[in-house]
Protein backbone atom coordinates (compact mmCIF):
# COMPACT_ATOMS: atom_id res chain seq x y z
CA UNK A 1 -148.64 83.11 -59.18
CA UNK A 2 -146.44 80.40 -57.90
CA UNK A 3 -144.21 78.58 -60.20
CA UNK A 4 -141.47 75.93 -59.84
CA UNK A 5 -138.59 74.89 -62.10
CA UNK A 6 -138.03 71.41 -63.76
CA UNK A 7 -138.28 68.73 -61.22
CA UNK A 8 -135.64 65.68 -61.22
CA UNK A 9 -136.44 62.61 -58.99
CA UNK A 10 -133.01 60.71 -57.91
CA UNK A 11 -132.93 57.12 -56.87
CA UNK A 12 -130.29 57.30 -53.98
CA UNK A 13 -128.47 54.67 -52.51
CA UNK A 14 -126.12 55.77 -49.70
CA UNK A 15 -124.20 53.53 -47.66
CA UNK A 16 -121.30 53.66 -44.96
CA UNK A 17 -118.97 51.27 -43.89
CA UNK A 18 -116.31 51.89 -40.50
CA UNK A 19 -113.51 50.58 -39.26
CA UNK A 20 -111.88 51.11 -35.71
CA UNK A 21 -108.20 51.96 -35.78
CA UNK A 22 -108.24 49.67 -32.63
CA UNK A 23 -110.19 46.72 -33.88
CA UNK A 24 -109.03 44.30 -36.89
CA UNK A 25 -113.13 43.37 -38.27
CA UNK A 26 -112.36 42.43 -41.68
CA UNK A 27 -114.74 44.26 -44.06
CA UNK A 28 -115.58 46.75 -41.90
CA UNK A 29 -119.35 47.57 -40.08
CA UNK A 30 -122.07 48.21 -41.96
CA UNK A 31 -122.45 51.71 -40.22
CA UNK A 32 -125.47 53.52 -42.30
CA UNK A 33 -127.64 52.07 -45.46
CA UNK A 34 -130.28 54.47 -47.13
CA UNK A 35 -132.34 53.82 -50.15
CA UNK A 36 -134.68 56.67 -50.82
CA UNK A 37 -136.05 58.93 -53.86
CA UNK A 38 -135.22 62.19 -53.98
CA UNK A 39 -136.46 65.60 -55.03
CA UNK A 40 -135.41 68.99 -54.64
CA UNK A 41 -138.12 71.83 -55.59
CA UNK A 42 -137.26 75.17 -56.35
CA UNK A 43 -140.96 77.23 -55.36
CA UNK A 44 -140.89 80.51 -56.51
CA UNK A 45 -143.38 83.42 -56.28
CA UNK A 46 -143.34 87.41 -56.40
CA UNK A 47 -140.33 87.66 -53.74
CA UNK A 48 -140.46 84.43 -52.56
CA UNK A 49 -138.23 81.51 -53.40
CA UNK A 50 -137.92 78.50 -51.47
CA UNK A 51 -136.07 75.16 -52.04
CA UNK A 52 -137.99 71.97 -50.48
CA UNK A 53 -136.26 68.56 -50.55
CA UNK A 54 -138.89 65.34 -50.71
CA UNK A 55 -137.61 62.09 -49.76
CA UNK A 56 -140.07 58.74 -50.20
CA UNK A 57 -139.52 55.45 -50.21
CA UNK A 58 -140.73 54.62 -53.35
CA UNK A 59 -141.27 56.87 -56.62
CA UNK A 60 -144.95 57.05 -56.49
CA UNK A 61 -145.09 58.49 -53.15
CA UNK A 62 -142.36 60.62 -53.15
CA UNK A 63 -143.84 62.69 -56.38
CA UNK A 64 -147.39 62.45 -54.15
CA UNK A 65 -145.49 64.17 -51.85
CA UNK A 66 -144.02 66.63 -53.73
CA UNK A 67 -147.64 67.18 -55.55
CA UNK A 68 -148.55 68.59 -51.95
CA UNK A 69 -145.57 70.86 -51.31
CA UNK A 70 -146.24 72.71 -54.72
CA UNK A 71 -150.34 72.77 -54.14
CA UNK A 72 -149.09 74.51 -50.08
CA UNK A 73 -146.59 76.16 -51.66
CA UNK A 74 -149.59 77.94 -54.52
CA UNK A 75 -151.98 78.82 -52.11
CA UNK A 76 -149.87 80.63 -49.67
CA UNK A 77 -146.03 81.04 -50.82
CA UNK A 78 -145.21 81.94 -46.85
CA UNK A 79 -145.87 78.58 -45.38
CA UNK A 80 -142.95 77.32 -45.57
CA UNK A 81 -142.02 80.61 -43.42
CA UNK A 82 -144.71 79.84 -41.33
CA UNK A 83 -143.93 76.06 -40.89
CA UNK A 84 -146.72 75.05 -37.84
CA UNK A 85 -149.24 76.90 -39.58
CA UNK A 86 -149.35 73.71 -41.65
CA UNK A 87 -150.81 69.91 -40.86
CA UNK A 88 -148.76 67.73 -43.32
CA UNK A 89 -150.19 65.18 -41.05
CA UNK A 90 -153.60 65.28 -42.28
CA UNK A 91 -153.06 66.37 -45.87
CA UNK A 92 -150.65 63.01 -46.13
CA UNK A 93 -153.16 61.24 -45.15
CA UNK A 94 -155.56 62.00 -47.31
CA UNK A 95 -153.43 61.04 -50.15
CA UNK A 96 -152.44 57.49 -49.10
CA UNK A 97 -154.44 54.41 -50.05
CA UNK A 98 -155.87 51.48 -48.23
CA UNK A 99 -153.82 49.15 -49.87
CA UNK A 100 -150.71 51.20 -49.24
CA UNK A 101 -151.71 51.19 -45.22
CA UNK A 102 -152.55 47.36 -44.97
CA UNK A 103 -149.76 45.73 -47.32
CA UNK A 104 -147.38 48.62 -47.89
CA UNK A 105 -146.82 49.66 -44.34
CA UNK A 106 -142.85 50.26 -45.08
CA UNK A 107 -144.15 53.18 -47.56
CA UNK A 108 -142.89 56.74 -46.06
CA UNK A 109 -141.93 60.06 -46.72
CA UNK A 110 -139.81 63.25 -45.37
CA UNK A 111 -139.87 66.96 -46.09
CA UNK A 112 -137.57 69.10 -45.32
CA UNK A 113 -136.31 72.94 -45.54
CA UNK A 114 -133.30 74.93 -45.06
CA UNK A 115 -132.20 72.00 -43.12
CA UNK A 116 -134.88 71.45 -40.81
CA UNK A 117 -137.09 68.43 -41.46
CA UNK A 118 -140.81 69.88 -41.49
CA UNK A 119 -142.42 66.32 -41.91
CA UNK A 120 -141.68 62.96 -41.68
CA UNK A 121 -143.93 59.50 -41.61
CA UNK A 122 -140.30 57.74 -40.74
CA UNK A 123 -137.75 59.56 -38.44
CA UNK A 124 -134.65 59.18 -39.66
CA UNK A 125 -131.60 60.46 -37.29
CA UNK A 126 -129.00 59.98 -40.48
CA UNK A 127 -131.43 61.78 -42.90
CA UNK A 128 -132.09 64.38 -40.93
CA UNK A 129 -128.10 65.17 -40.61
CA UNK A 130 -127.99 64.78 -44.15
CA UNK A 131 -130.49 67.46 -45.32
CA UNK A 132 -128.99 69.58 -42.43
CA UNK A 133 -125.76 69.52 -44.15
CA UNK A 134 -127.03 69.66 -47.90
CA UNK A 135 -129.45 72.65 -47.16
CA UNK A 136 -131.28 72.16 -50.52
CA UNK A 137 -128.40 71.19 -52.35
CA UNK A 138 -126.93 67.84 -54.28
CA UNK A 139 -125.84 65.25 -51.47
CA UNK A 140 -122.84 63.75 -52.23
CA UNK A 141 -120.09 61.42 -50.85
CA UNK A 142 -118.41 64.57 -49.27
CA UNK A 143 -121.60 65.48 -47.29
CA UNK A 144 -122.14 61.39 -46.22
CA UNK A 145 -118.45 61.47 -45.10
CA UNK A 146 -119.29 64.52 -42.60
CA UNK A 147 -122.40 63.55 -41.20
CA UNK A 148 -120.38 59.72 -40.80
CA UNK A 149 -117.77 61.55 -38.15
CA UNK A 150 -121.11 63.94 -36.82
CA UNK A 151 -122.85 60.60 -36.09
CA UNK A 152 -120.26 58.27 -35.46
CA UNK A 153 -117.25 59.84 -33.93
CA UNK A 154 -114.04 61.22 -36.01
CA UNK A 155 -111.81 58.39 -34.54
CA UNK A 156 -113.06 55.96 -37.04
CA UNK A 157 -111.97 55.17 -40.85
CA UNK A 158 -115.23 55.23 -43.47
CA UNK A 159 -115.94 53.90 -46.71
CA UNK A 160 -118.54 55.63 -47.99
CA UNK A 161 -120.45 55.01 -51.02
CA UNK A 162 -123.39 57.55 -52.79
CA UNK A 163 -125.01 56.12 -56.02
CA UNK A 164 -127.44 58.68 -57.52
CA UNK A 165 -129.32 58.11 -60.70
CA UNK A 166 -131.99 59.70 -62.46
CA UNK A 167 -135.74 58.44 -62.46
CA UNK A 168 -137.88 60.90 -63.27
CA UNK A 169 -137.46 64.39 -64.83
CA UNK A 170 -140.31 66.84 -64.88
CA UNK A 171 -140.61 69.96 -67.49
CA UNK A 172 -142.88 72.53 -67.71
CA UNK A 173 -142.91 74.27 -71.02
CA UNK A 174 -145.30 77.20 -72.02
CA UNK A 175 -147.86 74.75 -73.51
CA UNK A 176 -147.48 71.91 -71.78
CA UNK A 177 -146.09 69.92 -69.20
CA UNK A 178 -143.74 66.68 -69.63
CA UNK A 179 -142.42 64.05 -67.56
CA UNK A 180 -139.57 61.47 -68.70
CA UNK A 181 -139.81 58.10 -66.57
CA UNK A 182 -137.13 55.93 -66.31
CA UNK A 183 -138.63 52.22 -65.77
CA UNK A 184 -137.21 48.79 -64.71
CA UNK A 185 -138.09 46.29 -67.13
CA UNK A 186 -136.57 42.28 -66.22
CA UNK A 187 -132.87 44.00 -64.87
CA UNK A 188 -133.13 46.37 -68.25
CA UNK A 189 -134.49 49.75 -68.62
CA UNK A 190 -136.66 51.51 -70.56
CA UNK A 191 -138.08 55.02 -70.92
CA UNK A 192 -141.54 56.28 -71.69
CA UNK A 193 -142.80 60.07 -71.70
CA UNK A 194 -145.96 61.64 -71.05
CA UNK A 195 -146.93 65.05 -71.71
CA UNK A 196 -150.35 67.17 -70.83
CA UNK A 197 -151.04 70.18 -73.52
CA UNK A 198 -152.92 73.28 -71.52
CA UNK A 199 -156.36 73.77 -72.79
CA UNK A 200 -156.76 77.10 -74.90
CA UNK A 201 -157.24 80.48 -73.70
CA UNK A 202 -159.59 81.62 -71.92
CA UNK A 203 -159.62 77.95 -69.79
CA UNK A 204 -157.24 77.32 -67.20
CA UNK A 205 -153.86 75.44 -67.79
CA UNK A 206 -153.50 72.41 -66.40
CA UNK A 207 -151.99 72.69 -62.42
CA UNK A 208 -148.40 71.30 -62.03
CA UNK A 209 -149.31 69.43 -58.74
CA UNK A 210 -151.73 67.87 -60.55
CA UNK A 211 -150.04 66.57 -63.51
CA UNK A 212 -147.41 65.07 -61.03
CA UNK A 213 -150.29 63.32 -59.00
CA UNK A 214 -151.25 61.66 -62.40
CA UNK A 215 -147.57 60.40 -63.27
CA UNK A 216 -147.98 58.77 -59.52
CA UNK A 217 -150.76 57.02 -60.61
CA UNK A 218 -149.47 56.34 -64.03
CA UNK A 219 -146.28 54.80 -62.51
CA UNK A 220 -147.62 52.90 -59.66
CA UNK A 221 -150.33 51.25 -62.09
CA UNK A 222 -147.36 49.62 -64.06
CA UNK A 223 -145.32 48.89 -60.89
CA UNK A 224 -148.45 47.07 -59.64
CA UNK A 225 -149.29 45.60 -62.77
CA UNK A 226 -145.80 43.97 -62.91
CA UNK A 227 -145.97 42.71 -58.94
CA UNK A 228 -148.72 40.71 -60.28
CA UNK A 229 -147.56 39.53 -63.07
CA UNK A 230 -144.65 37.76 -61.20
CA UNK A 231 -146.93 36.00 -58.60
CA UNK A 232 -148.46 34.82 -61.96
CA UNK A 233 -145.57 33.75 -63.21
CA UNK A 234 -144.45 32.02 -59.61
CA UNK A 235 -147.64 30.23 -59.15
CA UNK A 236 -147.40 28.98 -62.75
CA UNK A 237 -143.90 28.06 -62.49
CA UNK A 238 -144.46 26.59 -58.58
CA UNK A 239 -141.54 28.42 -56.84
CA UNK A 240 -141.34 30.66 -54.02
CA UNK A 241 -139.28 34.10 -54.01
CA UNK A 242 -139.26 37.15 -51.86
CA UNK A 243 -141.28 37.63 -48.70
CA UNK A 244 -144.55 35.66 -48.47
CA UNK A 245 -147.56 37.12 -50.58
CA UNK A 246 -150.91 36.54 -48.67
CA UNK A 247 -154.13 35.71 -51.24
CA UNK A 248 -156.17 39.07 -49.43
CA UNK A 249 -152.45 40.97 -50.90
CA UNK A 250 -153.23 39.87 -54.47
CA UNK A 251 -156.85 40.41 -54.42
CA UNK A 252 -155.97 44.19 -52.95
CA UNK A 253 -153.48 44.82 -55.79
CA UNK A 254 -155.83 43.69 -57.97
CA UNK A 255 -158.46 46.25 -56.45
CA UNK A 256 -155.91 49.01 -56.86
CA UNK A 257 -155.03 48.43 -59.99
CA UNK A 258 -158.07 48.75 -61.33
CA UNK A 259 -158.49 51.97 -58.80
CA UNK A 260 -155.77 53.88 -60.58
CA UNK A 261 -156.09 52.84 -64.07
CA UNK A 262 -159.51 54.31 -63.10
CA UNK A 263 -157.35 57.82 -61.77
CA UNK A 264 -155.84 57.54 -65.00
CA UNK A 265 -158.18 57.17 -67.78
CA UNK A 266 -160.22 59.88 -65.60
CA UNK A 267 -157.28 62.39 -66.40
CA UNK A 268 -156.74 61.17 -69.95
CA UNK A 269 -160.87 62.46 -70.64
CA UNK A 270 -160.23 65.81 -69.45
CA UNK A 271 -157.07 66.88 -70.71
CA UNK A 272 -154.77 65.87 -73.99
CA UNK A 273 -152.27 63.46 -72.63
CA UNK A 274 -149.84 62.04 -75.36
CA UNK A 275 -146.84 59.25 -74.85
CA UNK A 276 -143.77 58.65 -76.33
CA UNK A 277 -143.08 56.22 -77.82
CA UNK A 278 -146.75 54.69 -76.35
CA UNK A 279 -148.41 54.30 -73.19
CA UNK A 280 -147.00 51.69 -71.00
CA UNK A 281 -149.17 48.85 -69.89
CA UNK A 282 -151.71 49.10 -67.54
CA UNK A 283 -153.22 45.59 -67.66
């Protein structure tokens, strides 16, 4: 039976300035910038353990992504040993939405293992050399400083910078799984947790991957939910801010809004989901 420890999702922010010992630019080049959430599974089963880094733009699809290593990694615990015998093409596919595809098309998402990057939906020359280096483990300013002279030549001076900080922390406990969410409220933030209890014996507990494919939904509902609520508050207030917002944008939040409350009040019938300190706000 395959299991998998606690799961911790980091926001990262990495970047890298250089400067030339023969050139005077004041400030430096911007050399390398990376935002990206981060995961790194340890998959274990029988004699097999694995460690599988996720990478994702955002923190919705980054746990979808994750959701799919551990649902590979249950059904046959040698795939990752066995890396073409599996079409993370088609299986990512299946879990993006329509909305996502047509006003989202910056969403992506990277696996990778012992260093090799099985997967990616945005190739990424300076991630790659990162995971390389990290094999599994934390990254760090240490690891950005290496792949900076791998990438860019040891004849040049770097600043680096690597901010890491925690978003999401999954827990699976004998009776239950929890998740603790980090959120962005107005510059502040706030923390929420949700927990599934297993059904009794004889019934099946509930499956990991799937738990994490509900805190997706759970967590892009209220990021969605708050997008709209500041074109409200734009239109009401008659500014302008951020990139343009087309009407057939709204109107497609608005459909998948109500699409994954609809994913999430589907979960909440079949199993025993409790919050603390309450639910957040889907509407």
């Amino acid at each position: 039976m395959a299991s998998v420890l606690g799961i911790t999702l980091f926001r990262e922010k990495t970047t890298v300035h250089k400067f030339s010992f023969d050139t005077a630019s004041e400030g430096g080049q911007a050399a390398m910038s990376i935002r990206s959430n981060r995961i790194a599974m340890v998959l274990k089963s029988a004699d097999v353990n694995e460690t599988v880094v996720v990478r994702g733009q955002n923190i919705p699809c980054t746990l979808r992504a994750a959701a799919m290593v551990y649902e590979v990694f249950s059904r046959n615990p040698f795939a990752f040993r066995n890396e073409a015998g599996t079409e993370w093409t088609a299986k990512w596919d299946q879990r993006m939405s329509s909305y996502e595809r047509q006003f989202v098309p910056e969403t992506w998402v990277s696996i990778h293992h012992n260093g090799q990057t099985l997967f990616s939906t945005n190739t990424s020359k300076q991630i790659d050399a990162i995971e390389a280096l990290a094999q599994g483990g934390d990254v760090n300013e240490q690891i950005v400083r290496r792949v900076s002279q791998t990438l860019f030549g040891r004849d040049e001076e770097f600043v680096v910078q690597h901010d890491s900080q925690t978003a999401v922390v999954f827990t699976p406990f004998s009776s239950y799984h929890r998740a603790a969410i980090l959120e962005r409220r107005g510059g502040r933030t706030g923390s929420f947790a949700a927990s599934v209890h297993h059904p009794p014996k004889p019934k099946k507990p509930v499956r990991y991957d799937t738990f994490i494919h509900f805190c997706a939904d759970l967590i892009e509902a209220v990021n969605v939910r708050m997008f709209l609520e500041r074109i409200k508050a734009m239109i009401e207030e008659n500014r302008i801010s951020g990139p343009p917002v087309t009407p057939a944008q709204v109107q497609g939040a608005m459909n998948r809004r109500k699409e994954l409350v609809a994913f999430v009040n589907a979960f909440e019938r079949a199993n025993k989901v409790s919050y603390r300190p309450e639910r957040p706000e889907l509407f």
